[in-house]
N, C-alpha and C. Protein backbone atom coordinates (compact mmCIF):
# COMPACT_ATOMS: atom_id res chain seq x y z
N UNK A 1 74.13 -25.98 -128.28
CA UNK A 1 74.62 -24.72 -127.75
C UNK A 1 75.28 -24.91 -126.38
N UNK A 2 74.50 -25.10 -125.56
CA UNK A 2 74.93 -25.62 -124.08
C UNK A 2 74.14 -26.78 -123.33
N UNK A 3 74.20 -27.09 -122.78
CA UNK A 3 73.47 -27.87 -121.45
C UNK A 3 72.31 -27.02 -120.69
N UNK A 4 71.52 -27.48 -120.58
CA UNK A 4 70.47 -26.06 -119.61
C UNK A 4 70.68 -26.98 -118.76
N UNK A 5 71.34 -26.77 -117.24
CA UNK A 5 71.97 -27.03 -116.31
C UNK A 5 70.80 -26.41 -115.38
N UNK A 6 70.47 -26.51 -114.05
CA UNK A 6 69.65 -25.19 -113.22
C UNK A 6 70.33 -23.97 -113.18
N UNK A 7 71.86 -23.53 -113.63
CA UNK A 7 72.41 -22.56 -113.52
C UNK A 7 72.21 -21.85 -115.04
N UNK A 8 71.47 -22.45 -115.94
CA UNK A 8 70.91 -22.02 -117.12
C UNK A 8 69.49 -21.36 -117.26
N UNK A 9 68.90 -22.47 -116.79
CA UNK A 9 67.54 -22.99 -116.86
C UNK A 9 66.77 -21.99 -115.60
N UNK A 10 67.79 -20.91 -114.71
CA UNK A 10 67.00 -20.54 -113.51
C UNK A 10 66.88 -18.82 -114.34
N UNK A 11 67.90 -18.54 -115.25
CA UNK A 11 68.00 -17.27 -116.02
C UNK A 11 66.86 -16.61 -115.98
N UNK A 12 66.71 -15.09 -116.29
CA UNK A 12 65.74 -14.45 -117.22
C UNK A 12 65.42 -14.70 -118.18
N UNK A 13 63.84 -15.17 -118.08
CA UNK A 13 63.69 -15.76 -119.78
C UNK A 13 64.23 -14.70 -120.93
N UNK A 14 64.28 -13.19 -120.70
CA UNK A 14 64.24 -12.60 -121.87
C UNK A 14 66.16 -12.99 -122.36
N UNK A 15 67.11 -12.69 -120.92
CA UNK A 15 68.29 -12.90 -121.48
C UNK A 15 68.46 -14.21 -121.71
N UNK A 16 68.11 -15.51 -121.07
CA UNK A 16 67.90 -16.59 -121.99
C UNK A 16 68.12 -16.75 -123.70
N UNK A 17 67.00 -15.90 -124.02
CA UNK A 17 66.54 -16.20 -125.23
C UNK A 17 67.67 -15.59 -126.18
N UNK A 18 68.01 -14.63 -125.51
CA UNK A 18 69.06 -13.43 -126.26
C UNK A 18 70.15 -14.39 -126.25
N UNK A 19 70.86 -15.40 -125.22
CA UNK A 19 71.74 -16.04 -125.52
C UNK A 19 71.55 -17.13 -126.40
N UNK A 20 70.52 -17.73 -126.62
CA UNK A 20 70.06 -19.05 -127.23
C UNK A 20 70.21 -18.04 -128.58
N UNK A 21 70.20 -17.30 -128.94
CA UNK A 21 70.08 -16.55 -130.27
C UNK A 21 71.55 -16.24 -130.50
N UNK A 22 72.04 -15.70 -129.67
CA UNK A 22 73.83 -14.90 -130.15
C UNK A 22 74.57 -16.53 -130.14
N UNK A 23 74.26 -17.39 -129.48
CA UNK A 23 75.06 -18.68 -129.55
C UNK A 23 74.61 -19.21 -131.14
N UNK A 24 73.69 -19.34 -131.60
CA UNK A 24 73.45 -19.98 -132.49
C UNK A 24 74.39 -19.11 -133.82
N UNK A 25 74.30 -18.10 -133.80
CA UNK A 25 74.87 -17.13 -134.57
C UNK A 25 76.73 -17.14 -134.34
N UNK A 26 76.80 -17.58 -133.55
CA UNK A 26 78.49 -17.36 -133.08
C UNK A 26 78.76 -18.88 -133.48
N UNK A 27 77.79 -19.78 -133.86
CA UNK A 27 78.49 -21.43 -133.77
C UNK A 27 78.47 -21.07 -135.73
N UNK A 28 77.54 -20.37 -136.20
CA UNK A 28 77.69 -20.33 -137.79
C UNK A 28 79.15 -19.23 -137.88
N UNK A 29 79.76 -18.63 -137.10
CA UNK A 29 80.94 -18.19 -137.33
C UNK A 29 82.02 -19.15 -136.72
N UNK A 30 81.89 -20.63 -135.77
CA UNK A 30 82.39 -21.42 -135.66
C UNK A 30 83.20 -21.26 -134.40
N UNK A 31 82.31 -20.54 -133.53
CA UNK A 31 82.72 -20.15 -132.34
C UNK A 31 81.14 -20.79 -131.12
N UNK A 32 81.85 -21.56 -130.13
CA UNK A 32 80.69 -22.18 -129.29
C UNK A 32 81.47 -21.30 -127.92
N UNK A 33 79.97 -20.82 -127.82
CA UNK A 33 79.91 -19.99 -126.24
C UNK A 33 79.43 -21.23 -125.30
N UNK A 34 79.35 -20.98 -123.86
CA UNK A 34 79.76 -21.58 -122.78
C UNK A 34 79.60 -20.85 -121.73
N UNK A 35 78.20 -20.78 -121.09
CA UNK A 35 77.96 -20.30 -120.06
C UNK A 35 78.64 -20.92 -118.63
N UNK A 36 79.67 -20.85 -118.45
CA UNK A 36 80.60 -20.78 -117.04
C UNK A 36 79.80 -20.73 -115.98
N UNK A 37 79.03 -19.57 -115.83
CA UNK A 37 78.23 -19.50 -114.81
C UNK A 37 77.41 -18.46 -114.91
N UNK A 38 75.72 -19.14 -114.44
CA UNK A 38 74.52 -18.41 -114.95
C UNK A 38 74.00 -17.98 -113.25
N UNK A 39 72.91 -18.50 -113.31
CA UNK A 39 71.70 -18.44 -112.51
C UNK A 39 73.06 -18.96 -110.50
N UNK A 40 73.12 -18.54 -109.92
CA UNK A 40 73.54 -18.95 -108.46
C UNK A 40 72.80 -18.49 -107.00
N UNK A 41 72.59 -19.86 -106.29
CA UNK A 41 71.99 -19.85 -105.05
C UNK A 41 72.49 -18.28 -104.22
N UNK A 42 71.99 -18.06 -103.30
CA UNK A 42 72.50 -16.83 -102.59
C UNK A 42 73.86 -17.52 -101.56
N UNK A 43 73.65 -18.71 -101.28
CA UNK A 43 74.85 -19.59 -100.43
C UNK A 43 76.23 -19.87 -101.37
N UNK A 44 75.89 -20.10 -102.27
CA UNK A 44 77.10 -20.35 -103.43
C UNK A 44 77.53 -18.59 -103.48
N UNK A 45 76.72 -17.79 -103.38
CA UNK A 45 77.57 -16.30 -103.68
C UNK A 45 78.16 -16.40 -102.69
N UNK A 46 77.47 -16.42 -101.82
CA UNK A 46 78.24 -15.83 -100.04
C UNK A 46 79.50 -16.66 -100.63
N UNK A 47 79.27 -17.89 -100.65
CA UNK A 47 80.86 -18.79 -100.67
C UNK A 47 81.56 -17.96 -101.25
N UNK A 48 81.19 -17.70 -102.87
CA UNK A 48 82.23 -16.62 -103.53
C UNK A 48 82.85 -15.49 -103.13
N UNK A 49 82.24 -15.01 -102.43
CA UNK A 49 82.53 -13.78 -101.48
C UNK A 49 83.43 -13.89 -100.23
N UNK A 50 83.25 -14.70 -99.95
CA UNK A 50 84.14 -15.51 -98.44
C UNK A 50 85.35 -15.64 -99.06
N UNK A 51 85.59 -16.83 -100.50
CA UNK A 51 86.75 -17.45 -100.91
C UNK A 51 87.40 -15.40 -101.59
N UNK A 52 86.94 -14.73 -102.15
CA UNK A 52 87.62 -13.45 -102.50
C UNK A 52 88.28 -12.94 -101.39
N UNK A 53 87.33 -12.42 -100.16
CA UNK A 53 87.77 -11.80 -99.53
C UNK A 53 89.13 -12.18 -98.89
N UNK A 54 89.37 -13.71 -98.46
CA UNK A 54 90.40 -14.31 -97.92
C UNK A 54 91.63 -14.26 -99.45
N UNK A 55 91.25 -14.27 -100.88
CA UNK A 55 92.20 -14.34 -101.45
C UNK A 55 92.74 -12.63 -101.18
N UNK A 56 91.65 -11.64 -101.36
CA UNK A 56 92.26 -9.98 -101.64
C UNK A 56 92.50 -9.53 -100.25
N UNK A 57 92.51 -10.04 -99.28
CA UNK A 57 92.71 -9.43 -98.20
C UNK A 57 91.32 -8.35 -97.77
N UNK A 58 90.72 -8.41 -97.99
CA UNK A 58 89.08 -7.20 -97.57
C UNK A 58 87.89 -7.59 -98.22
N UNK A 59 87.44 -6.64 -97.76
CA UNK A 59 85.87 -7.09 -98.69
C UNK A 59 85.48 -5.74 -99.75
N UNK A 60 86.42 -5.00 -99.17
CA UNK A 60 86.46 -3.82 -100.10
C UNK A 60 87.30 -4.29 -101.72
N UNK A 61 88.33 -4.98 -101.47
CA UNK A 61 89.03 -5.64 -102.83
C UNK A 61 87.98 -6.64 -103.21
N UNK A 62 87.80 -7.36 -102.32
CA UNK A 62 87.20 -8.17 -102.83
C UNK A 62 85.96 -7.79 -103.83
N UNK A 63 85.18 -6.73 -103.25
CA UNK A 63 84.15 -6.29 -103.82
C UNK A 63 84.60 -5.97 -105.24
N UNK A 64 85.74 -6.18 -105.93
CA UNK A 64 86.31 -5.65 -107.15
C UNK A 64 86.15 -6.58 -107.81
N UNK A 65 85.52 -7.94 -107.26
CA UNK A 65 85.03 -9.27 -108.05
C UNK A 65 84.17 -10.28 -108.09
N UNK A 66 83.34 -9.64 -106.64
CA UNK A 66 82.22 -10.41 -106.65
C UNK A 66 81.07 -9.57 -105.64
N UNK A 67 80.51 -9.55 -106.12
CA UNK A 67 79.27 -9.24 -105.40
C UNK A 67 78.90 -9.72 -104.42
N UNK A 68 78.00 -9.45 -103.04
CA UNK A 68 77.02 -9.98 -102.27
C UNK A 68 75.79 -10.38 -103.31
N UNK A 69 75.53 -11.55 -102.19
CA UNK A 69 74.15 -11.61 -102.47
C UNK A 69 73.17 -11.28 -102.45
N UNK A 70 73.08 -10.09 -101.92
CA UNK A 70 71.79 -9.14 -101.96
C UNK A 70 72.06 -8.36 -103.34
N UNK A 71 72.78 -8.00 -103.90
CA UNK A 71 73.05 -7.46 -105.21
C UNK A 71 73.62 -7.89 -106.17
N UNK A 72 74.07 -9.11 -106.11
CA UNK A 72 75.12 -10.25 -107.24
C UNK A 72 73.27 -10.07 -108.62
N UNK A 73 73.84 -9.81 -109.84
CA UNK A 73 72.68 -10.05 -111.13
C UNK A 73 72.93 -11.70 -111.07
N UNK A 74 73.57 -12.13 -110.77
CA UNK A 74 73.59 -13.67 -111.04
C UNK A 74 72.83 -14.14 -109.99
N UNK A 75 72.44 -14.17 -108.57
CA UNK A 75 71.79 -14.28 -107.72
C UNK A 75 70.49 -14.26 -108.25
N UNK A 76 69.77 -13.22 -109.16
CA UNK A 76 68.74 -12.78 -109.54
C UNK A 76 68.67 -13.67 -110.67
N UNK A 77 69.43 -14.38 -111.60
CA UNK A 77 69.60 -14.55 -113.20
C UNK A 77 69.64 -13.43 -114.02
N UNK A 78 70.18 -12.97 -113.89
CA UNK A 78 70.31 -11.76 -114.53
C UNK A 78 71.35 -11.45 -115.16
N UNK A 79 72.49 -12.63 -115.10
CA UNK A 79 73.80 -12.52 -115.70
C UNK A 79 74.33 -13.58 -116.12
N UNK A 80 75.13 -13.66 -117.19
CA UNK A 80 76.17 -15.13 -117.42
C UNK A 80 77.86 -14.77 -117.81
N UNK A 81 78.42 -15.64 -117.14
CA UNK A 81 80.40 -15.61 -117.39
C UNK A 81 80.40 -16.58 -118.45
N UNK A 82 81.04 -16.00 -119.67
CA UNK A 82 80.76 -16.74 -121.28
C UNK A 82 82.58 -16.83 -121.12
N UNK A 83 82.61 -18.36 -121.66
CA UNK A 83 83.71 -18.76 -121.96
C UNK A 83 83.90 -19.89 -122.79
N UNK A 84 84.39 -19.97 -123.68
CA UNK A 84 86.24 -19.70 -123.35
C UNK A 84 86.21 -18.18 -123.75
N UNK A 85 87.97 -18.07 -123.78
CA UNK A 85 87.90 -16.51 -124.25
C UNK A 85 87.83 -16.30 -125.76
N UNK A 86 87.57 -17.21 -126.48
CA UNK A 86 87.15 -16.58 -127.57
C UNK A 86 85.73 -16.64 -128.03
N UNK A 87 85.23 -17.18 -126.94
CA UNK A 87 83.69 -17.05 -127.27
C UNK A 87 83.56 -15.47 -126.41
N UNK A 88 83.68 -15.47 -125.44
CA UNK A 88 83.51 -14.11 -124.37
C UNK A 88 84.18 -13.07 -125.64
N UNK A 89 85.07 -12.78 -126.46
CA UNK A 89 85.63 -12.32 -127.76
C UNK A 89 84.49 -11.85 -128.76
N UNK A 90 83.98 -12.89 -129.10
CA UNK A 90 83.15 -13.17 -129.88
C UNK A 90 81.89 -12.51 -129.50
N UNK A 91 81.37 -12.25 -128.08
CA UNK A 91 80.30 -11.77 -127.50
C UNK A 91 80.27 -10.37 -127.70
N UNK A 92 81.30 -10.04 -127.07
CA UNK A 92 82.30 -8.45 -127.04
C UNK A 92 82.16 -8.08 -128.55
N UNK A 93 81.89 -8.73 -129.50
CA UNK A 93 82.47 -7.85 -130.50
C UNK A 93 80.82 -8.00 -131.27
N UNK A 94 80.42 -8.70 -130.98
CA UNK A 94 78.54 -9.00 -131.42
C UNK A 94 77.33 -8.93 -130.50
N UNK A 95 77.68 -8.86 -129.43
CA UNK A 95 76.58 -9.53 -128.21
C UNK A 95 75.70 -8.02 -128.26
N UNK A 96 75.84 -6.54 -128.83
CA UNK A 96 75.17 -5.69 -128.49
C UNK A 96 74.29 -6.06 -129.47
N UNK A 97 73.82 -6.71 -130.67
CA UNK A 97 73.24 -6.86 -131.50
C UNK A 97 72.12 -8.00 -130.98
N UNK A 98 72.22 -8.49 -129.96
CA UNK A 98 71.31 -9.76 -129.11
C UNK A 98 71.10 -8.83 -127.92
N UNK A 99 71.46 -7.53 -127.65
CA UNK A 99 71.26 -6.76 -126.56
C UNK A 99 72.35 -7.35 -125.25
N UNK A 100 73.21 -8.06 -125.68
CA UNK A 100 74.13 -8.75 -124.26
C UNK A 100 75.50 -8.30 -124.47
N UNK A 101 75.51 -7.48 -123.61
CA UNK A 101 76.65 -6.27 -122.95
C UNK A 101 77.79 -6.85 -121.89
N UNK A 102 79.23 -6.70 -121.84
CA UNK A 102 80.26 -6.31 -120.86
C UNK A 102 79.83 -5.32 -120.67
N UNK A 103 80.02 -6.00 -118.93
CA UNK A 103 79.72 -4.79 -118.04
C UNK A 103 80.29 -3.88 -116.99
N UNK A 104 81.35 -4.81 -117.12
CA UNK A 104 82.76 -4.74 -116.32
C UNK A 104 83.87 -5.19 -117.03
N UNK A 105 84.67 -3.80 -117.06
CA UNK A 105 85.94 -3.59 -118.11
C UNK A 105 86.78 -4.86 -117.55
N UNK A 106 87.12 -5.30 -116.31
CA UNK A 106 87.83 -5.99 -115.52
C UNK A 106 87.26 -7.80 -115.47
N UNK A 107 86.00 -8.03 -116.12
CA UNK A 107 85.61 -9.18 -116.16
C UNK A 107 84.99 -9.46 -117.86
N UNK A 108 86.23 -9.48 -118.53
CA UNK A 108 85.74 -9.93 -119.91
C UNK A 108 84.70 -10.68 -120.24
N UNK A 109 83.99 -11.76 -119.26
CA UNK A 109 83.13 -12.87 -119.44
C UNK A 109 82.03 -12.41 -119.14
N UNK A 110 81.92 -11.55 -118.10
CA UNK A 110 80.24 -11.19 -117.46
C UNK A 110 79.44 -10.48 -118.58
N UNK A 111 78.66 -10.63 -118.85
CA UNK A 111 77.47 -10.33 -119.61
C UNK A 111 76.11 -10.18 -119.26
N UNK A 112 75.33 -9.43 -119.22
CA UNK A 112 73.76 -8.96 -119.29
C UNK A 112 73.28 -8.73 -119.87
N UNK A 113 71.71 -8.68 -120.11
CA UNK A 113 70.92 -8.19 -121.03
C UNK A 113 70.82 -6.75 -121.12
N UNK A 114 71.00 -5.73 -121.77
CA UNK A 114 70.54 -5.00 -121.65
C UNK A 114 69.83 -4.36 -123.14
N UNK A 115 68.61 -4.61 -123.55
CA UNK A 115 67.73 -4.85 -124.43
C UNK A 115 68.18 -2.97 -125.48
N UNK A 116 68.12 -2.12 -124.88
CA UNK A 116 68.64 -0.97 -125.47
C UNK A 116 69.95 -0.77 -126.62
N UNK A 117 70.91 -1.96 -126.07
CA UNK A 117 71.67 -2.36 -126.72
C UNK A 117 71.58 -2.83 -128.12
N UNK A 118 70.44 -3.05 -128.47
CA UNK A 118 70.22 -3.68 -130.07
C UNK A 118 70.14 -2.54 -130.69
N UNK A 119 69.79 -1.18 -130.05
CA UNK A 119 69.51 0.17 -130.94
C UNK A 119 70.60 1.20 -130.98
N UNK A 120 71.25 1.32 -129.25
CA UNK A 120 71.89 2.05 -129.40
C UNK A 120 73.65 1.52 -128.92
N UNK A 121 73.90 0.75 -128.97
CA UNK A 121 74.96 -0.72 -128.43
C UNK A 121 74.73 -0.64 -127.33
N UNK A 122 76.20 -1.26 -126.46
CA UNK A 122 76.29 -1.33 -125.16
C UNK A 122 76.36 -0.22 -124.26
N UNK A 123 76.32 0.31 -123.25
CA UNK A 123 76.67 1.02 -122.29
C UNK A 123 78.09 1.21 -122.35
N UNK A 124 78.78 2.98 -121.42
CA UNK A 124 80.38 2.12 -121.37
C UNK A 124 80.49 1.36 -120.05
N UNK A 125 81.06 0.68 -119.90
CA UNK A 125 81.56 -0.38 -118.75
C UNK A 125 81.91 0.30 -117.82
N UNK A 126 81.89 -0.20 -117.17
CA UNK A 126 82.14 0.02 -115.14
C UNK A 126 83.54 -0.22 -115.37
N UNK A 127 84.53 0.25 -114.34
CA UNK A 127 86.13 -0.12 -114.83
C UNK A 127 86.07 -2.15 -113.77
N UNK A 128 84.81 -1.92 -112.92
CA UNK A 128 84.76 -2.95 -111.88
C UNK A 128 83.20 -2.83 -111.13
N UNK A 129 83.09 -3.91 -110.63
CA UNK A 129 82.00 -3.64 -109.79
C UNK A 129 81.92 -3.24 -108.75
N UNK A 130 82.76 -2.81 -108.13
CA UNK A 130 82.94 -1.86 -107.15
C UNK A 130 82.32 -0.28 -107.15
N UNK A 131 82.59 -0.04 -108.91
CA UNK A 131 81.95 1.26 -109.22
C UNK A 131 80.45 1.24 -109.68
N UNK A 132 80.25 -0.29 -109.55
CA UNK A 132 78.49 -0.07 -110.16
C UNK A 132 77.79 0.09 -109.56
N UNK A 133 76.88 1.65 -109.50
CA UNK A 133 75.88 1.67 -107.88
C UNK A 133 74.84 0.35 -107.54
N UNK A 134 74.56 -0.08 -108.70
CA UNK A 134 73.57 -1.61 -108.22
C UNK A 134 74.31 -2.12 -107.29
N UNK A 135 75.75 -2.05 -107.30
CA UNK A 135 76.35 -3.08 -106.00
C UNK A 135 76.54 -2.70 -105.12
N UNK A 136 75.53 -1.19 -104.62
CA UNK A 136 76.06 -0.95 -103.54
C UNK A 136 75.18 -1.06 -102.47
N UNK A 137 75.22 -1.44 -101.46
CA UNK A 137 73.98 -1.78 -100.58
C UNK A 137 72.89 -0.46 -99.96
């Protein structure tokens, strides 16, 4: 499936498991997912946050793509960027059935658990994280 890397291996066991399950299921449709990026230090966010803000000019744009670390779900394990794009495809069109949701219309790859999802699907999406109150301090 993947490598359990510490950026795997630091996850929520429950979304863990939910991915170790939708991967196995997406490789019998002949599609291998690829966690990009799981579990991250609070120093590796800040970095992310630093390198945005200098690309968008603010921290207000910036905030349209990365979180602080006091509120990043990946900080926590609480999130994974699934790639390539036809696995992130592949997630999108199955992942509510493993409970793992897009959560942001604007970041095809990000994914979470959200366990409700197996009954009633996904949530609708945030257009960005800018609009998700979890990200707001």
């Amino acid at each position: 499936m993947w490598d359990e890397t510490p950026a795997v291996g630091k996850l929520d066991a429950d979304l863990l498991d939910a991915l170790r399950r939708a991967a196995k299921a997406a490789e019998a449709d002949g599609v291998r997912l690829r966690v990009n990026s799981g579990w991250r230090s609070p120093e590796y966010q800040e970095e992310l946050l630093r390198r945005a803000v200098a690309r968008h000019g603010s921290l207000q744009e910036a905030a349209r793509w990365v979180a602080t670390p006091e509120t990043s779900p990946h900080v926590a394990g609480e999130a994974v960027d699934i790639g390539p794009a036809r696995a992130a495809a592949w997630l999108s069109a199955h992942g509510a059935a493993y409970g793992l949701c897009q959560i942001y219309r604007n970041e095809p790859w990000h994914y979470e658990l959200r366990p409700d999802a197996v009954r009633h699907g996904c949530p609708p999406m945030y257009p960005d994280p800018s609009e998700d109150p979890r990200m707001r301090p």
